[in-house]
C-alpha atoms as a PDB file:
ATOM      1  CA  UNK A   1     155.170 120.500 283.718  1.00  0.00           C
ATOM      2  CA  UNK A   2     156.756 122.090 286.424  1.00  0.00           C
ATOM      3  CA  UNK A   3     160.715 122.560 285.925  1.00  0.00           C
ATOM      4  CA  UNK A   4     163.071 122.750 288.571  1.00  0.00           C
ATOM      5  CA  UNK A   5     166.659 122.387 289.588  1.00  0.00           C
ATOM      6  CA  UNK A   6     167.880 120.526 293.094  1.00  0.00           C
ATOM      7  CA  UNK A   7     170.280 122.379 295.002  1.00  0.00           C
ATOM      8  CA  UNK A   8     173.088 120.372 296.546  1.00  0.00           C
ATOM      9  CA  UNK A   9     176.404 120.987 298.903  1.00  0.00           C
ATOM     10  CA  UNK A  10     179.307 120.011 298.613  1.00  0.00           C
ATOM     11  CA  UNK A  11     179.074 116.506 299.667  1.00  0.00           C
ATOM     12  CA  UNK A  12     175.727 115.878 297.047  1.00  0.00           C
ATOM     13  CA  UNK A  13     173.224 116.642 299.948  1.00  0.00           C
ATOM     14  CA  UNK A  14     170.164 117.754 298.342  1.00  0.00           C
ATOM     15  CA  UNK A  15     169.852 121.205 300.018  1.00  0.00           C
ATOM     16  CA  UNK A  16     166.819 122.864 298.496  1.00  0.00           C
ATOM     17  CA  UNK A  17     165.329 123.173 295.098  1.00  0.00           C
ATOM     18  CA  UNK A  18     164.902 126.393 292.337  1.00  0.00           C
ATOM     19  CA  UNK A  19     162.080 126.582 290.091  1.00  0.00           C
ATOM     20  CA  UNK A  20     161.468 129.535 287.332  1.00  0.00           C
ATOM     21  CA  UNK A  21     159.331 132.620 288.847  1.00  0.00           C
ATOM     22  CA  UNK A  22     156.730 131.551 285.917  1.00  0.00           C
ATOM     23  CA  UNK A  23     156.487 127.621 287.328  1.00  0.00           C
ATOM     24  CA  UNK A  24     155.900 129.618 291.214  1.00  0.00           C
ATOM     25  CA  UNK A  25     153.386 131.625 289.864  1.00  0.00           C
ATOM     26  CA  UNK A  26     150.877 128.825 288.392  1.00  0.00           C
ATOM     27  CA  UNK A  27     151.739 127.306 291.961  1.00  0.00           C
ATOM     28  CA  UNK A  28     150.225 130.645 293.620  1.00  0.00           C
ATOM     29  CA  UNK A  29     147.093 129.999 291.163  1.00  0.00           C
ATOM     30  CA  UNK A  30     146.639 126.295 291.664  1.00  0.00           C
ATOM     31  CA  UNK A  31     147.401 126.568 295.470  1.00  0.00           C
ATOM     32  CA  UNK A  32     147.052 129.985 297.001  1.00  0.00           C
ATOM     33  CA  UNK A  33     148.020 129.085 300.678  1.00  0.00           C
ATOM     34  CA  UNK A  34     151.120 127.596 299.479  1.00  0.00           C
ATOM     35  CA  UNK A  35     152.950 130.522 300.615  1.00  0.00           C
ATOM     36  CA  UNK A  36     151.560 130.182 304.056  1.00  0.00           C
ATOM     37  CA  UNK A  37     152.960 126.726 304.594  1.00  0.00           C
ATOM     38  CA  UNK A  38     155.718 127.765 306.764  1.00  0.00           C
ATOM     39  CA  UNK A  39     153.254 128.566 309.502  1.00  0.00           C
ATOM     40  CA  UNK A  40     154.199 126.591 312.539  1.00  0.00           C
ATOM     41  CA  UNK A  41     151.344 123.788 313.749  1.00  0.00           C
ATOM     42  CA  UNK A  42     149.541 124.070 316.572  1.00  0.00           C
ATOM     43  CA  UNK A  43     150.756 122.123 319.806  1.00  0.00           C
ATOM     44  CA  UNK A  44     147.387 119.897 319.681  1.00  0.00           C
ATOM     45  CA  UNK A  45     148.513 118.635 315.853  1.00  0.00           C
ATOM     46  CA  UNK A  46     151.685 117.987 316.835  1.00  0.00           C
ATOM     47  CA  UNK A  47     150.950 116.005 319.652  1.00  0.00           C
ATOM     48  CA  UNK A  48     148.458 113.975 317.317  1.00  0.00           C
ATOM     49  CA  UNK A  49     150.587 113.455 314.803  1.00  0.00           C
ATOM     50  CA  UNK A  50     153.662 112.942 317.009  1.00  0.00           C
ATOM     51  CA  UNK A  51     151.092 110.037 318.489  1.00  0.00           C
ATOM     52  CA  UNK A  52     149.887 108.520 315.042  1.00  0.00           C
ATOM     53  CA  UNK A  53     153.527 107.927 314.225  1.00  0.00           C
ATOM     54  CA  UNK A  54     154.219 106.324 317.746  1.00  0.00           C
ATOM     55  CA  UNK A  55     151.682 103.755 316.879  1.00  0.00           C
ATOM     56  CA  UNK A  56     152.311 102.682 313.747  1.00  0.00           C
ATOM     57  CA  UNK A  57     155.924 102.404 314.914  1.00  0.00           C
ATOM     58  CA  UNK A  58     154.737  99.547 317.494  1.00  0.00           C
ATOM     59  CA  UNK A  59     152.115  98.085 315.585  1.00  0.00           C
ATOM     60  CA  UNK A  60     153.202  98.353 312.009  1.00  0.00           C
ATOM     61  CA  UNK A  61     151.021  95.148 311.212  1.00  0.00           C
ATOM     62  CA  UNK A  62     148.056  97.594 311.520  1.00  0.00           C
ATOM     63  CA  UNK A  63     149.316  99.816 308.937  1.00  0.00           C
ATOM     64  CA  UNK A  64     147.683  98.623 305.281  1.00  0.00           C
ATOM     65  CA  UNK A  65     147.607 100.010 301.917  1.00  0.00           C
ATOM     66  CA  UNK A  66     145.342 102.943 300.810  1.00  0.00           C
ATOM     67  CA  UNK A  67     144.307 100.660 297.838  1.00  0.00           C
ATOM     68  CA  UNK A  68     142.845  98.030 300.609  1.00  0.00           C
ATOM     69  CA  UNK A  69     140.616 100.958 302.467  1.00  0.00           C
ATOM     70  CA  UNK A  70     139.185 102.429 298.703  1.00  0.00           C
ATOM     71  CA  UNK A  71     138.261  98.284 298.234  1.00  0.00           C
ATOM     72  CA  UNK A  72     136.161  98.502 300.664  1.00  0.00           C
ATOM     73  CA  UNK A  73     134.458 101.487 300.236  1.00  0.00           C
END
């Protein structure tokens, strides 16, 4: 179990979070990219994503639980 401390300012804003160096490291094992995350998206992904969110914005009766689509399947 991963333990951690949240980081807040002054006014109780959560500002970040600290975990032990041994809790990073069995991140680094279980996900080795997760160091790489801060790599900025391309300009295609953001405009797809940035698209995806317009429309469930204006048709949020489209949007339906995950448990609905596994149903199906």
């Amino acid at each position: 179990m991963l333990s951690k401390q949240i980081l807040i300012d002054r006014q109780g804003i959560p500002m970040g979070i600290f975990i032990p160096i041994q809790d990073w490291n069995s991140l680094i094992i279980q996900y080795p990219d997760i160091e790489n995350l801060d790599i900025d998206l391309p300009q295609w992904e953001k405009d797809f994503i940035d698209k995806r969110l317009d429309m469930a914005q204006r048709y949020p009766e489209r949007l339906k639980p995950i448990e609905m689509l596994l149903k199906s399947l």
